[in-house]
N, C-alpha and C. Protein backbone atom coordinates (compact mmCIF):
# COMPACT_ATOMS: atom_id res chain seq x y z
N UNK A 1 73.81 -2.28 -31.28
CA UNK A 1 75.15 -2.85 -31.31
C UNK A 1 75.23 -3.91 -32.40
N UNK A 2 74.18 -3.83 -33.47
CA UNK A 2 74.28 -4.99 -34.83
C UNK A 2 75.18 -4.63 -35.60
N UNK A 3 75.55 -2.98 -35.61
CA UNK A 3 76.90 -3.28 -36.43
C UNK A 3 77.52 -3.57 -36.68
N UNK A 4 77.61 -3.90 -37.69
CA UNK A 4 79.09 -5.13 -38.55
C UNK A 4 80.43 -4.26 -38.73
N UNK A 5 81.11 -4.41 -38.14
CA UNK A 5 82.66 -4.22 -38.40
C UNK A 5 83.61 -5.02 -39.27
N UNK A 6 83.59 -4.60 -40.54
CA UNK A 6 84.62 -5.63 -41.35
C UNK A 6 86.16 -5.81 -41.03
N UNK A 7 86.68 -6.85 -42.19
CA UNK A 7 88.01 -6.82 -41.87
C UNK A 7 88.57 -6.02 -42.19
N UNK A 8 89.42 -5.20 -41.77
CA UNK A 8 89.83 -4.50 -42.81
C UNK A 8 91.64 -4.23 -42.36
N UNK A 9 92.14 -3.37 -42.85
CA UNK A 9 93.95 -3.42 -42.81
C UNK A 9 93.56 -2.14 -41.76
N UNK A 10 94.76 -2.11 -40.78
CA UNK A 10 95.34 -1.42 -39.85
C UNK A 10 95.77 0.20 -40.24
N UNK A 11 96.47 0.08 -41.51
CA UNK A 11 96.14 1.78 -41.88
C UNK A 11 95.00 2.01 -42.25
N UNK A 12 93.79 1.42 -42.89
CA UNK A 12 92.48 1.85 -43.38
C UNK A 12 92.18 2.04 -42.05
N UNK A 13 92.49 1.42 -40.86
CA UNK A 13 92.02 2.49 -39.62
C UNK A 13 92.21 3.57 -38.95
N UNK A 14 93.79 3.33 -39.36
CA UNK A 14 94.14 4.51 -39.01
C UNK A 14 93.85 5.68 -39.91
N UNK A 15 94.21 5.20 -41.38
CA UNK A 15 93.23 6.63 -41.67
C UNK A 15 92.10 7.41 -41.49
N UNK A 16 91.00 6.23 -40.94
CA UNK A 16 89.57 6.56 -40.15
C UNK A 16 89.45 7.24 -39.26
N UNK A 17 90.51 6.75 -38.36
CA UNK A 17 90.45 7.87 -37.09
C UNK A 17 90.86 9.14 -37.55
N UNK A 18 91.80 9.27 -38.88
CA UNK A 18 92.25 10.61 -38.99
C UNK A 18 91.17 11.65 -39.56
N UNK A 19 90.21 10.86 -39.45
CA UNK A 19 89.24 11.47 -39.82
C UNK A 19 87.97 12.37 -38.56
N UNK A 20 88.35 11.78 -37.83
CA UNK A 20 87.69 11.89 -36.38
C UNK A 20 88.97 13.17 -35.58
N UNK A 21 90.00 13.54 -36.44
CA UNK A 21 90.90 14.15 -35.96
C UNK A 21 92.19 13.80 -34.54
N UNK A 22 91.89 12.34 -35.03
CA UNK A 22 93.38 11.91 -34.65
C UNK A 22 94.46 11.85 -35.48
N UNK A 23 96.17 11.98 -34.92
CA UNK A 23 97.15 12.12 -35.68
C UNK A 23 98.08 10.86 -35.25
N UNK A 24 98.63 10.62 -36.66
CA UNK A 24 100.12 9.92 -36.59
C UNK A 24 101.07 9.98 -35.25
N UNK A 25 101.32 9.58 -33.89
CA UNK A 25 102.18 10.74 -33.68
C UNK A 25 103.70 9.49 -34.30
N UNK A 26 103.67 8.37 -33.80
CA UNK A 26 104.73 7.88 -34.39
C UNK A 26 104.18 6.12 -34.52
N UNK A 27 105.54 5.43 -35.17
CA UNK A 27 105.38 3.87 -35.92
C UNK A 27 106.11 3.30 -34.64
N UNK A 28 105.98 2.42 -33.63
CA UNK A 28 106.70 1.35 -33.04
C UNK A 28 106.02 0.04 -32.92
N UNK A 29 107.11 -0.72 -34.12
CA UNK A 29 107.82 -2.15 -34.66
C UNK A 29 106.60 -1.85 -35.16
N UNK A 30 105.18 -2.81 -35.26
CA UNK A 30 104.00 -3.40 -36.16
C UNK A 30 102.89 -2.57 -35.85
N UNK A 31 103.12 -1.51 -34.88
CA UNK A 31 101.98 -1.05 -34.48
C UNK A 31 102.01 1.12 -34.80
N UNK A 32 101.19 1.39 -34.95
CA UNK A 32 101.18 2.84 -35.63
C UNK A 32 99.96 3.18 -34.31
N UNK A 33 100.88 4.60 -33.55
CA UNK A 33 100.49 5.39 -32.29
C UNK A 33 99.86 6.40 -32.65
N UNK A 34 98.37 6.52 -32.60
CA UNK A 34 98.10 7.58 -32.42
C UNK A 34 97.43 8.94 -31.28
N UNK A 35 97.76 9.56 -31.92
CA UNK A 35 97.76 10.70 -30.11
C UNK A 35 96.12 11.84 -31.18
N UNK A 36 95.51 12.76 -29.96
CA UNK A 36 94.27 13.57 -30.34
C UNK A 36 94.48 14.75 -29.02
N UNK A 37 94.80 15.54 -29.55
CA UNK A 37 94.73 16.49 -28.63
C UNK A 37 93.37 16.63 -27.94
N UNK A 38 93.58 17.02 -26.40
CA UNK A 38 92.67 16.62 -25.54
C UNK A 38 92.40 15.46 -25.20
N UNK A 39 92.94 14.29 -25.59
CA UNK A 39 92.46 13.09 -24.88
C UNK A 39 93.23 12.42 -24.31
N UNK A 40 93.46 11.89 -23.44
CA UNK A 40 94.26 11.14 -22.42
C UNK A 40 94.80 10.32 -23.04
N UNK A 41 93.87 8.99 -23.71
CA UNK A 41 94.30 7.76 -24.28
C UNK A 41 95.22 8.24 -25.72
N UNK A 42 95.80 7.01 -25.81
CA UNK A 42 96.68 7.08 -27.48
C UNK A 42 95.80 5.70 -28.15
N UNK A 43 95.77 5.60 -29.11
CA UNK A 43 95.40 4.44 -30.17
C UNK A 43 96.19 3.89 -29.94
N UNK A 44 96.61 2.20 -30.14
CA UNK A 44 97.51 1.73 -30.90
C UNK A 44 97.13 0.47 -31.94
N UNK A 45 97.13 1.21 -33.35
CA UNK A 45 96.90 0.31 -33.98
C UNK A 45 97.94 -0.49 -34.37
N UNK A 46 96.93 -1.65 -34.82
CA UNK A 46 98.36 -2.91 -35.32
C UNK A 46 98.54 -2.63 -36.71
N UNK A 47 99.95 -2.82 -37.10
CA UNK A 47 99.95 -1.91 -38.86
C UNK A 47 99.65 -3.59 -39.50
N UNK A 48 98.59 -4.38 -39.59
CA UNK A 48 98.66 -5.16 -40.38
C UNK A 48 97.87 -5.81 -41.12
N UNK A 49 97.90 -6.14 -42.33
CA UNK A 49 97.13 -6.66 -43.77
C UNK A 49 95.26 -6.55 -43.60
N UNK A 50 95.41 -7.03 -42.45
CA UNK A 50 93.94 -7.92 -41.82
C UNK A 50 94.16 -7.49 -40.20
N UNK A 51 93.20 -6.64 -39.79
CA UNK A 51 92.85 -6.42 -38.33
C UNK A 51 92.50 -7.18 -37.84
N UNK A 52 92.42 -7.79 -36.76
CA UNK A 52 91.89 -8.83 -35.92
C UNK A 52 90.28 -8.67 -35.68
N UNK A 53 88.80 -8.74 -35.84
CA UNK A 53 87.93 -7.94 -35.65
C UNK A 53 87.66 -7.43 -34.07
N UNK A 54 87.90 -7.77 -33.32
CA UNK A 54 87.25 -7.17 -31.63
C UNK A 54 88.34 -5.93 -31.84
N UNK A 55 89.78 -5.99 -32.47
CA UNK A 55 90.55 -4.55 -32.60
C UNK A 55 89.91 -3.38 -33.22
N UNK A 56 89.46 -3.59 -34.47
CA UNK A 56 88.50 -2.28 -34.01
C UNK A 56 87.32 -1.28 -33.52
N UNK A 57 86.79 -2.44 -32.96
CA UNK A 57 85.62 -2.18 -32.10
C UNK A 57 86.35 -1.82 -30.87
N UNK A 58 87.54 -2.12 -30.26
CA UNK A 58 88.28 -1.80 -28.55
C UNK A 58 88.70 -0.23 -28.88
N UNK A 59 89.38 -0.11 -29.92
CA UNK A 59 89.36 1.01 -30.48
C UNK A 59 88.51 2.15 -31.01
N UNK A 60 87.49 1.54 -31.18
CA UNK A 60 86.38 2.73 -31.75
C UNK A 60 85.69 3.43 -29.80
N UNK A 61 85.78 2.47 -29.07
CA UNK A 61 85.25 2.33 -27.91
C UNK A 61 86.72 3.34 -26.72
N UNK A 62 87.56 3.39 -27.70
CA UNK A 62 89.05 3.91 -26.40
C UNK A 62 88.72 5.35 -26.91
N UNK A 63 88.57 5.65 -28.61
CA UNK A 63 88.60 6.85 -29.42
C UNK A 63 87.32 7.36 -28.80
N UNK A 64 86.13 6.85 -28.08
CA UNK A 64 84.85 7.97 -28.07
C UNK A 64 84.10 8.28 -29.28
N UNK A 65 84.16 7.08 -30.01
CA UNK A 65 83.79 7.14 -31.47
C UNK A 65 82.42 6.07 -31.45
N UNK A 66 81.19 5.95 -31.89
CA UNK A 66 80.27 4.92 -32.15
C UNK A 66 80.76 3.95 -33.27
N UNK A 67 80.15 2.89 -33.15
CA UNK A 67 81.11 2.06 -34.04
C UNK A 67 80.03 2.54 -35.76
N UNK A 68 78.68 3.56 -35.66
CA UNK A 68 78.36 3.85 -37.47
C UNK A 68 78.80 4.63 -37.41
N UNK A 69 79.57 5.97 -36.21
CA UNK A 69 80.15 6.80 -36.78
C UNK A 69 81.53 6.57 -37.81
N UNK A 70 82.10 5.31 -36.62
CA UNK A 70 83.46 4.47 -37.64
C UNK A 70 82.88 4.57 -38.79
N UNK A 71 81.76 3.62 -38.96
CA UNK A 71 81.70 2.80 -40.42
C UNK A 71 81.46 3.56 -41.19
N UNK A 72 80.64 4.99 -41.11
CA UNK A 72 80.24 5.86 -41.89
C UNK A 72 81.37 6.67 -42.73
N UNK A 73 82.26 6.65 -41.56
CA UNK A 73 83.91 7.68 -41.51
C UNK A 73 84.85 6.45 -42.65
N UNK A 74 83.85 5.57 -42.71
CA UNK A 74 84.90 4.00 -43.10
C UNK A 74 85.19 4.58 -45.13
């Protein structure tokens, strides 16, 4: 669990996950929803400049994703 999670912007995550084969499904106000067929949960990322860091680690952890698979996918 030493992996370092940088800062990084809210679409550079979301494009990450789209890599893991999650989709867009829609934008509400600051935050960008994403849905994965077959999985219960939705993402919700925050669309902004600078991620908060524990946001995408709660997220790599909701997606079923390891956080080097993130960073690798990064």
């Amino acid at each position: 669990m030493g992996s370092h999670v940088p800062v990084i912007s809210g679409r550079k995550v979301a494009q990450t996950f789209q890599r893991f084969g999650w989709t867009v499904d829609r934008q509400q106000a600051s935050h960008i929803i994403m849905t994965k067929a077959g999985e219960v949960v939705s993402l919700s990322v925050p669309d902004h400049k600078e991620v908060a860091r524990g946001t995408p680690r709660n997220l790599i952890r909701a997606a079923n994703v390891t956080v080097d698979q993130f960073l690798a996918a990064l």
